[in-house]
N, C-alpha and C. Protein backbone atom coordinates (compact mmCIF):
# COMPACT_ATOMS: atom_id res chain seq x y z
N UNK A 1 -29.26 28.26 9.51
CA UNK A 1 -28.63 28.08 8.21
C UNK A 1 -27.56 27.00 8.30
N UNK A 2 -27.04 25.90 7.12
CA UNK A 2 -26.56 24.84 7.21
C UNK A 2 -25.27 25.65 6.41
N UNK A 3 -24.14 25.47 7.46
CA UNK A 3 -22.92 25.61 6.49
C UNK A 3 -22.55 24.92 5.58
N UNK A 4 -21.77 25.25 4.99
CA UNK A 4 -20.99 24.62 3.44
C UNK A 4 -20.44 22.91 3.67
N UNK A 5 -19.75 22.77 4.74
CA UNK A 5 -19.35 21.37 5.41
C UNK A 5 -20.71 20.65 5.75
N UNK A 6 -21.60 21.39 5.99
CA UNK A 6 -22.90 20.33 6.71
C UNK A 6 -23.38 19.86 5.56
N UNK A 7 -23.46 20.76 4.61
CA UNK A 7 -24.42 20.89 2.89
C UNK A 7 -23.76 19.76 2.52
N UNK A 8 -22.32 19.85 2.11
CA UNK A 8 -21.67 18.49 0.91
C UNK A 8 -21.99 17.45 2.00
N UNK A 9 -21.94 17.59 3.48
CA UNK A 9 -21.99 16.13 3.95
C UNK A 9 -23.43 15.26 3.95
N UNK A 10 -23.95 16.48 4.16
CA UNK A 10 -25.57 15.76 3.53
C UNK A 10 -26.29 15.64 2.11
N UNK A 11 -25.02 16.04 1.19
CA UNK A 11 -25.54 15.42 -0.01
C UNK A 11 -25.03 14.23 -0.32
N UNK A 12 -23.78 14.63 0.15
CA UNK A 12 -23.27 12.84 0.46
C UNK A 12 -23.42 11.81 0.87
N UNK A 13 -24.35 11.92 1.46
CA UNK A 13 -25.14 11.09 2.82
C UNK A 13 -26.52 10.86 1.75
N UNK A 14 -27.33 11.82 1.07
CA UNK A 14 -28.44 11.82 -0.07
C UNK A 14 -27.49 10.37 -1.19
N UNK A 15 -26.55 10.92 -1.42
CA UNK A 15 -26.28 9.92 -2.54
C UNK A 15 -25.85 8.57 -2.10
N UNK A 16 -25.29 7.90 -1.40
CA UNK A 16 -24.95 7.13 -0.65
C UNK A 16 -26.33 6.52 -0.60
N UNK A 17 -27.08 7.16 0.40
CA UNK A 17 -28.49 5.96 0.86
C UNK A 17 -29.35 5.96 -0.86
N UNK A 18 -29.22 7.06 -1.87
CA UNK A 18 -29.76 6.50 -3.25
C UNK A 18 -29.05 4.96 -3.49
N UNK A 19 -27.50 4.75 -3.71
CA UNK A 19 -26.98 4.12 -4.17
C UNK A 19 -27.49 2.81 -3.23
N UNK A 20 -27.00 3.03 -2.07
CA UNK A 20 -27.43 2.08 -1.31
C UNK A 20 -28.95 1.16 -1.09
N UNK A 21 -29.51 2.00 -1.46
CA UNK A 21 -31.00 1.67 -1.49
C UNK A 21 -31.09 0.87 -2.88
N UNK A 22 -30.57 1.17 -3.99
CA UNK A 22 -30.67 0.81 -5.26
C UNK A 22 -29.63 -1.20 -5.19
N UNK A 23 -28.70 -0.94 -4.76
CA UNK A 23 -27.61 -1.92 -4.80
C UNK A 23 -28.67 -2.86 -3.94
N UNK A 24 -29.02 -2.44 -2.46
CA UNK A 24 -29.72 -3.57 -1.76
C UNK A 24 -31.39 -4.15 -2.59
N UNK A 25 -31.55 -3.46 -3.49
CA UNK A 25 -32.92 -3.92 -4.27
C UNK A 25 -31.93 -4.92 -4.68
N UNK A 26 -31.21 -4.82 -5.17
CA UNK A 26 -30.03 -5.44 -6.80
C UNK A 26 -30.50 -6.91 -5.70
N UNK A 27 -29.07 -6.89 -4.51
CA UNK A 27 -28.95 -7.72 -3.64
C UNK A 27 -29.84 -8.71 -3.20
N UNK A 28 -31.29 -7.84 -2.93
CA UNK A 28 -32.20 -8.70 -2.24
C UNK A 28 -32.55 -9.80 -3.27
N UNK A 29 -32.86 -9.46 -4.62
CA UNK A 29 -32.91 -10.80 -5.43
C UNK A 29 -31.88 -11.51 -6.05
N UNK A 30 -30.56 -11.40 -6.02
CA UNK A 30 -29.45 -11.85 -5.75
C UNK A 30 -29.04 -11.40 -7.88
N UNK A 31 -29.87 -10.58 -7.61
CA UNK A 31 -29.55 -9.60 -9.07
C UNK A 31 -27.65 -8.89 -8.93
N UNK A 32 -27.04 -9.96 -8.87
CA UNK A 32 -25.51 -9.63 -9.20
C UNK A 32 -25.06 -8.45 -10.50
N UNK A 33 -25.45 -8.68 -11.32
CA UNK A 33 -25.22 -7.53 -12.39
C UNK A 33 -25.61 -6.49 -12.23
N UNK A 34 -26.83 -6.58 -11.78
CA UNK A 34 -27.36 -5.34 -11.77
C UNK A 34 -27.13 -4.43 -10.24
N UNK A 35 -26.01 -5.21 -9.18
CA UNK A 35 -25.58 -4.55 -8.11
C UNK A 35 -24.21 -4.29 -8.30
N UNK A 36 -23.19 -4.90 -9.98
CA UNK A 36 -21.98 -4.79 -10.01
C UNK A 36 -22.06 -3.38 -11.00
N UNK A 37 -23.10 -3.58 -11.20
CA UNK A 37 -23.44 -2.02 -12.58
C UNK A 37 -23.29 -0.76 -11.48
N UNK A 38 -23.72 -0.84 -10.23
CA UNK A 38 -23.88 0.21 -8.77
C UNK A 38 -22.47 0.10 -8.80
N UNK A 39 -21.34 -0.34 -9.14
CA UNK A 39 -20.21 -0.21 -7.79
C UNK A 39 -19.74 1.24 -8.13
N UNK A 40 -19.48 1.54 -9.25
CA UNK A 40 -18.61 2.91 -9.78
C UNK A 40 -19.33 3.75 -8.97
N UNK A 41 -20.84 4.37 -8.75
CA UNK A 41 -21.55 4.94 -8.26
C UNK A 41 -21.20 4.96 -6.75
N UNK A 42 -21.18 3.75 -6.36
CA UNK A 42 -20.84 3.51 -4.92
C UNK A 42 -19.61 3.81 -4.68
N UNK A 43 -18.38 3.53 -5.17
CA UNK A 43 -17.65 4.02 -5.03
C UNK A 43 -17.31 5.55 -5.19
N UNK A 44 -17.88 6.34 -5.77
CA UNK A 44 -18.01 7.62 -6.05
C UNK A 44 -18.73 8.29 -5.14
N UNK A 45 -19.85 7.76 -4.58
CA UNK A 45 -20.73 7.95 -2.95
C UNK A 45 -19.46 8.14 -1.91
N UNK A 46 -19.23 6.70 -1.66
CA UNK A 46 -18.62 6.84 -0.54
C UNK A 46 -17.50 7.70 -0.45
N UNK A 47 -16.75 8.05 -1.48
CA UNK A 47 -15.31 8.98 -1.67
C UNK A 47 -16.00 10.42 -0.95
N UNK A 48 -17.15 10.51 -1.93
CA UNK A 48 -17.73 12.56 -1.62
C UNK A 48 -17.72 12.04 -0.31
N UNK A 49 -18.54 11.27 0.55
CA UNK A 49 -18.73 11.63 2.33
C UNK A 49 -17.08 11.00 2.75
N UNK A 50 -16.45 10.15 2.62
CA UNK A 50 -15.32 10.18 2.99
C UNK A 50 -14.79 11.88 2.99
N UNK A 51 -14.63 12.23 2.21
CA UNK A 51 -14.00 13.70 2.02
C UNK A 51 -15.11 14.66 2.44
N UNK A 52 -16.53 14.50 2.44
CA UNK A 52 -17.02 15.40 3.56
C UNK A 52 -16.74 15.48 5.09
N UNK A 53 -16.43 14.06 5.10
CA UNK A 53 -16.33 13.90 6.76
C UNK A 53 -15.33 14.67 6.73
N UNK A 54 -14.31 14.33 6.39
CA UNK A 54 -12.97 15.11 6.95
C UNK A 54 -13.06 16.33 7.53
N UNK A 55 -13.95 17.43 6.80
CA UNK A 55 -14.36 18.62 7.30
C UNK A 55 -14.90 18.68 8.49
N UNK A 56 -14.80 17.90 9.61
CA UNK A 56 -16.10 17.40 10.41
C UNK A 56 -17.19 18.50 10.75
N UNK A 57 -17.79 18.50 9.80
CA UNK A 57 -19.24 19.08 10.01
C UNK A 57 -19.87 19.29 11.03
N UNK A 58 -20.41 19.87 11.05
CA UNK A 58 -21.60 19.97 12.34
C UNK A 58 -23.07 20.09 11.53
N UNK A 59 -23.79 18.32 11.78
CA UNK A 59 -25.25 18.30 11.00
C UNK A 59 -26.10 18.80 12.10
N UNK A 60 -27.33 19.52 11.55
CA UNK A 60 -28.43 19.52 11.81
C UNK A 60 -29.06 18.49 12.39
N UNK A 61 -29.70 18.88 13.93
CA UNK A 61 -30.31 17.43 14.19
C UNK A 61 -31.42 17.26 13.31
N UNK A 62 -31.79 17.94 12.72
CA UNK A 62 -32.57 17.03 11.86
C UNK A 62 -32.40 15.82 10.79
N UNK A 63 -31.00 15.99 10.81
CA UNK A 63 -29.95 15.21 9.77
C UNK A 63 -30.27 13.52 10.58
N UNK A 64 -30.70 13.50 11.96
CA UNK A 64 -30.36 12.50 12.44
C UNK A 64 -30.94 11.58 11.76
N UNK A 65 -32.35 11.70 11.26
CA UNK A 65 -32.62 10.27 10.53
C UNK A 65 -32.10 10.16 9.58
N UNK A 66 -31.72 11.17 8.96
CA UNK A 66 -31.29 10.50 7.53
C UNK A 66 -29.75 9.82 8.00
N UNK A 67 -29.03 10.42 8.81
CA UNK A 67 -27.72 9.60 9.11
C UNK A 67 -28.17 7.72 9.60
N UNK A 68 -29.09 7.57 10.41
CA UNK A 68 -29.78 6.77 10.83
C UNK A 68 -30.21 5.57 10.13
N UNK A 69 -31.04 6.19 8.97
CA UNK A 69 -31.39 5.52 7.47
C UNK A 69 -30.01 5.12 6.75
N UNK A 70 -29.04 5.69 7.01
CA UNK A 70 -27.61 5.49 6.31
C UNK A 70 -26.77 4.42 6.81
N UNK A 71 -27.23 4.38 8.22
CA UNK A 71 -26.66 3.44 8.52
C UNK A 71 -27.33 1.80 8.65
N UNK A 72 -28.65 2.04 8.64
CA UNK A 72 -29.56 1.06 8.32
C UNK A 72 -29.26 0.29 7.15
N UNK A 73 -29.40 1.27 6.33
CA UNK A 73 -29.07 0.48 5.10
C UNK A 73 -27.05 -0.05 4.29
N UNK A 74 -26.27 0.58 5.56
CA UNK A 74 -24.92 0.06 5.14
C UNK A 74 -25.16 -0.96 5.89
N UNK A 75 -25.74 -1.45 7.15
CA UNK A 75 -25.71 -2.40 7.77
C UNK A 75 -26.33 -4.08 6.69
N UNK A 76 -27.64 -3.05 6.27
CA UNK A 76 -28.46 -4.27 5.85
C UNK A 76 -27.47 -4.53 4.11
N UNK A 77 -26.64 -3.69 3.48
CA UNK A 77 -25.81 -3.92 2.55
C UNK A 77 -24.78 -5.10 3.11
N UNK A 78 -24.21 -4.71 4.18
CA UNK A 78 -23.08 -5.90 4.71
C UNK A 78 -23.57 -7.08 4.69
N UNK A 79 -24.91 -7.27 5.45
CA UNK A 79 -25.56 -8.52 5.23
C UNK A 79 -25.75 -8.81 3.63
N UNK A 80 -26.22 -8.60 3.19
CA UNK A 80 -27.05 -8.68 1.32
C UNK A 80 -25.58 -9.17 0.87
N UNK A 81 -24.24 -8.10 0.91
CA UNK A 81 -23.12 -8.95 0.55
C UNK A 81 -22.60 -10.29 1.16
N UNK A 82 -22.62 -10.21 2.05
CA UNK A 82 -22.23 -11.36 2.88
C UNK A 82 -23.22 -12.51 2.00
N UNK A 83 -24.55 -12.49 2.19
CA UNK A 83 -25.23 -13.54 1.69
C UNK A 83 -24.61 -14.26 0.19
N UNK A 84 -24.71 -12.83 -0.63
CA UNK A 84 -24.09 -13.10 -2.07
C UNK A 84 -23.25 -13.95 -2.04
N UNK A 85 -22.34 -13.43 -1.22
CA UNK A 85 -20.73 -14.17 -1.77
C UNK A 85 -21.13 -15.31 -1.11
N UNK A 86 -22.00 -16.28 -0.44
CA UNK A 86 -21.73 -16.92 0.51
C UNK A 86 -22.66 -18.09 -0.43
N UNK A 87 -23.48 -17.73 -1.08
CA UNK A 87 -24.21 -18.09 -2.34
C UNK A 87 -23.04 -18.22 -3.61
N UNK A 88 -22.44 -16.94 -3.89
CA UNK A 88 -21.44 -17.63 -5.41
C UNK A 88 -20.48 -18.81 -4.50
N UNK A 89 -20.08 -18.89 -3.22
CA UNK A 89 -19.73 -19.76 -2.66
C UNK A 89 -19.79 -21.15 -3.06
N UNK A 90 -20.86 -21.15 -3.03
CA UNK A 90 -21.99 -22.70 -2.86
C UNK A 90 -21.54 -23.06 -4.17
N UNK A 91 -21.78 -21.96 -5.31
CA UNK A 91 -22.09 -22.36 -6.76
C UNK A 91 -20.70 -22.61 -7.57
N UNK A 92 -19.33 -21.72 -6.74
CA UNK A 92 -18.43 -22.58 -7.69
C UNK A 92 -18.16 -24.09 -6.78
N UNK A 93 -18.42 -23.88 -5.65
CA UNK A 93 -17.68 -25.53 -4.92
C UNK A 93 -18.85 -26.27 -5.64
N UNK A 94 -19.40 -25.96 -5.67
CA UNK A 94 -20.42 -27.05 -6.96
C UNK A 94 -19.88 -27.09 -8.71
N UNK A 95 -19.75 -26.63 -8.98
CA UNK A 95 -18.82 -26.44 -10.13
C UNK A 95 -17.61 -27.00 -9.94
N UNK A 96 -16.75 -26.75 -8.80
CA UNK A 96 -15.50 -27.50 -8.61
C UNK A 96 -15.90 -28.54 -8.82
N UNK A 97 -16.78 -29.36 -7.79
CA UNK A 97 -16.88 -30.86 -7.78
C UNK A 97 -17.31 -31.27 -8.85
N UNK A 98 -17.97 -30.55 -9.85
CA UNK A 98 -18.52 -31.18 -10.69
C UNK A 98 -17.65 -30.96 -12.38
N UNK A 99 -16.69 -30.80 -12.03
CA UNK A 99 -15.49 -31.16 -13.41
C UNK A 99 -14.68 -31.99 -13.26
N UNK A 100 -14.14 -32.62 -11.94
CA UNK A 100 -13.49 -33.90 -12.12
C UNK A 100 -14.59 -34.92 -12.63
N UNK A 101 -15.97 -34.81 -12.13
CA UNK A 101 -16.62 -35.95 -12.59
C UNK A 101 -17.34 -35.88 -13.70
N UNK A 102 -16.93 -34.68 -14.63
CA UNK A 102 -17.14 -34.46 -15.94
C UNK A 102 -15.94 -35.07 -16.80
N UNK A 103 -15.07 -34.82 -16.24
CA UNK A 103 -13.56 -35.22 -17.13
C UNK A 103 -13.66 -36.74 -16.86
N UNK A 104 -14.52 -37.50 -16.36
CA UNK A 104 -14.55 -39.06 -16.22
C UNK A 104 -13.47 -39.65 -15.49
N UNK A 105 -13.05 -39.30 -14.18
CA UNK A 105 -11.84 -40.04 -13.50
C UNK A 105 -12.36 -41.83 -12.97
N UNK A 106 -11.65 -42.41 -13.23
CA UNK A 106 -11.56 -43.29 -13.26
C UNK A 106 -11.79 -43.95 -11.77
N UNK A 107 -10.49 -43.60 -10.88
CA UNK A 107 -10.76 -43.80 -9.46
C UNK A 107 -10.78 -42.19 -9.20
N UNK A 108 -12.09 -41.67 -8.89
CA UNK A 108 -12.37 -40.36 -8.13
C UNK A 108 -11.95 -40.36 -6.58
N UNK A 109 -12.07 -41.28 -5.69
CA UNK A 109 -11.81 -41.45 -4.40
C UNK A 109 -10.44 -41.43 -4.15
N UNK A 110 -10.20 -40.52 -2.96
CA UNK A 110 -9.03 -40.86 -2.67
C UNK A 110 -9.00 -41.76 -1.65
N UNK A 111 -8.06 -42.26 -0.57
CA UNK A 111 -7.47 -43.08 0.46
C UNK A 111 -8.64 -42.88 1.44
N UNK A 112 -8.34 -41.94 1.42
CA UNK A 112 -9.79 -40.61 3.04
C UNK A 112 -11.29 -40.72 2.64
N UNK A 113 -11.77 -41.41 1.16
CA UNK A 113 -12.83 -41.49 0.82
C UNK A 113 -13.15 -40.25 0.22
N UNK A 114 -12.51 -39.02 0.21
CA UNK A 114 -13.05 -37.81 -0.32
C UNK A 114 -12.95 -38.01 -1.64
N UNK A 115 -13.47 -37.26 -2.57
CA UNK A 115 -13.26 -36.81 -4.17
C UNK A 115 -11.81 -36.30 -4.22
N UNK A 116 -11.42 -36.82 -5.37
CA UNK A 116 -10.00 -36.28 -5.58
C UNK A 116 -9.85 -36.08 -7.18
N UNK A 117 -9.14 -34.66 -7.77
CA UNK A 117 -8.79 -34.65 -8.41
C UNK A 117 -8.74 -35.54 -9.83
N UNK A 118 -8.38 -35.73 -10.94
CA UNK A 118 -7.37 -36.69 -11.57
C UNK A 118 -5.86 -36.11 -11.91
N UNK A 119 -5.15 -36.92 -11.74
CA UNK A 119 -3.77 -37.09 -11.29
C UNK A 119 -3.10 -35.54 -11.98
N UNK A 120 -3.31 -35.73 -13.44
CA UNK A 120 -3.15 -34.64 -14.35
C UNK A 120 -4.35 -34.01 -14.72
N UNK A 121 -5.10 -33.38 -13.96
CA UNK A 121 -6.20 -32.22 -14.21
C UNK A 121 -5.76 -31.34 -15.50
N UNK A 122 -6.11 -31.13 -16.71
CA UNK A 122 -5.76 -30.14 -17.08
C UNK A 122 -6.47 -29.09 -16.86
N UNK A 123 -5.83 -27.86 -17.22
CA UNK A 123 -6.48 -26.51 -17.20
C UNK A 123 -7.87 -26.35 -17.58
N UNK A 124 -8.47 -25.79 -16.91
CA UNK A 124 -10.24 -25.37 -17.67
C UNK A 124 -10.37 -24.27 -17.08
N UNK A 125 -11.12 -23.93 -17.68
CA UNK A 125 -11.54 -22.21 -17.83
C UNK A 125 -13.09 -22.17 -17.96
N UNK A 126 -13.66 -21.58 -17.66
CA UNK A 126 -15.47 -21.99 -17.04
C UNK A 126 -15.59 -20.14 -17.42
N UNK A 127 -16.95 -19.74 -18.49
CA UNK A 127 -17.78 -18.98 -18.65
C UNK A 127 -19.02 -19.16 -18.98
N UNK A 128 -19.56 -17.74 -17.86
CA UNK A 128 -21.31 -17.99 -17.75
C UNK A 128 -21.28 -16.28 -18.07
N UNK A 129 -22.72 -16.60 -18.87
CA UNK A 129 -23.40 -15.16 -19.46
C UNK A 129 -24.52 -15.49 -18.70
N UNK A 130 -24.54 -14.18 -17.68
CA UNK A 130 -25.75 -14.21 -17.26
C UNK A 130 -26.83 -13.23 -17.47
């Protein structure tokens, strides 16, 4: 029989690899909305096993794959995020560069040959509906 500490920690561990499994679909096609719509969930996952652990349980070895699978998939989440951000990366330094030479600077180059600014940039503010 599974005590009361083993029970919440393995439902916690059930909801977690749902969420997780769901967010890394989001991820794998770089479906951002539909992995920022997961966070409340995820965050609500990870709190219940945070606060299951504390109890430190004693799982069932049979628990082992599913702990196993849990960690499979936080691993392959770290990656999927990592990629993301490393991708919106790309897309605002592309966006950066590409509003000084929207605002028409005159001499874009600086001294060093790099892109520079214009002198008085004003403020801009950039929205995308995606």
């Amino acid at each position: 029989m599974t005590h009361m500490p083993a029970q919440s920690a393995l439902a916690a561990i059930a909801s977690l690899t749902q969420v997780l499994s769901a967010e890394n679909a989001a991820l794998q096609v770089l479906d951002i909305p539909a992995a920022n719509l997961l966070l409340a969930e995820k965050n609500a996952a990870t709190d219940a096993l945070t606060q299951a652990l504390r109890a430190k349980p004693t799982l069932p070895q049979s628990a082992r794959t599913t702990v196993e699978d849990l960690m499979r998939l936080a691993a392959a989440n770290k990656a999927l995020l990592e990629r993301a951000l490393a991708a919106q990366k790309r897309v605002m330094s592309c966006i950066a560069r590409a509003v000084p030479k929207a605002l028409g600077d005159a001499r874009p180059y600086a001294a060093t040959g790099r892109t520079r600014p214009p002198p008085h940039m004003p403020p801009i503010s950039l929205c995308a509906r995606v």
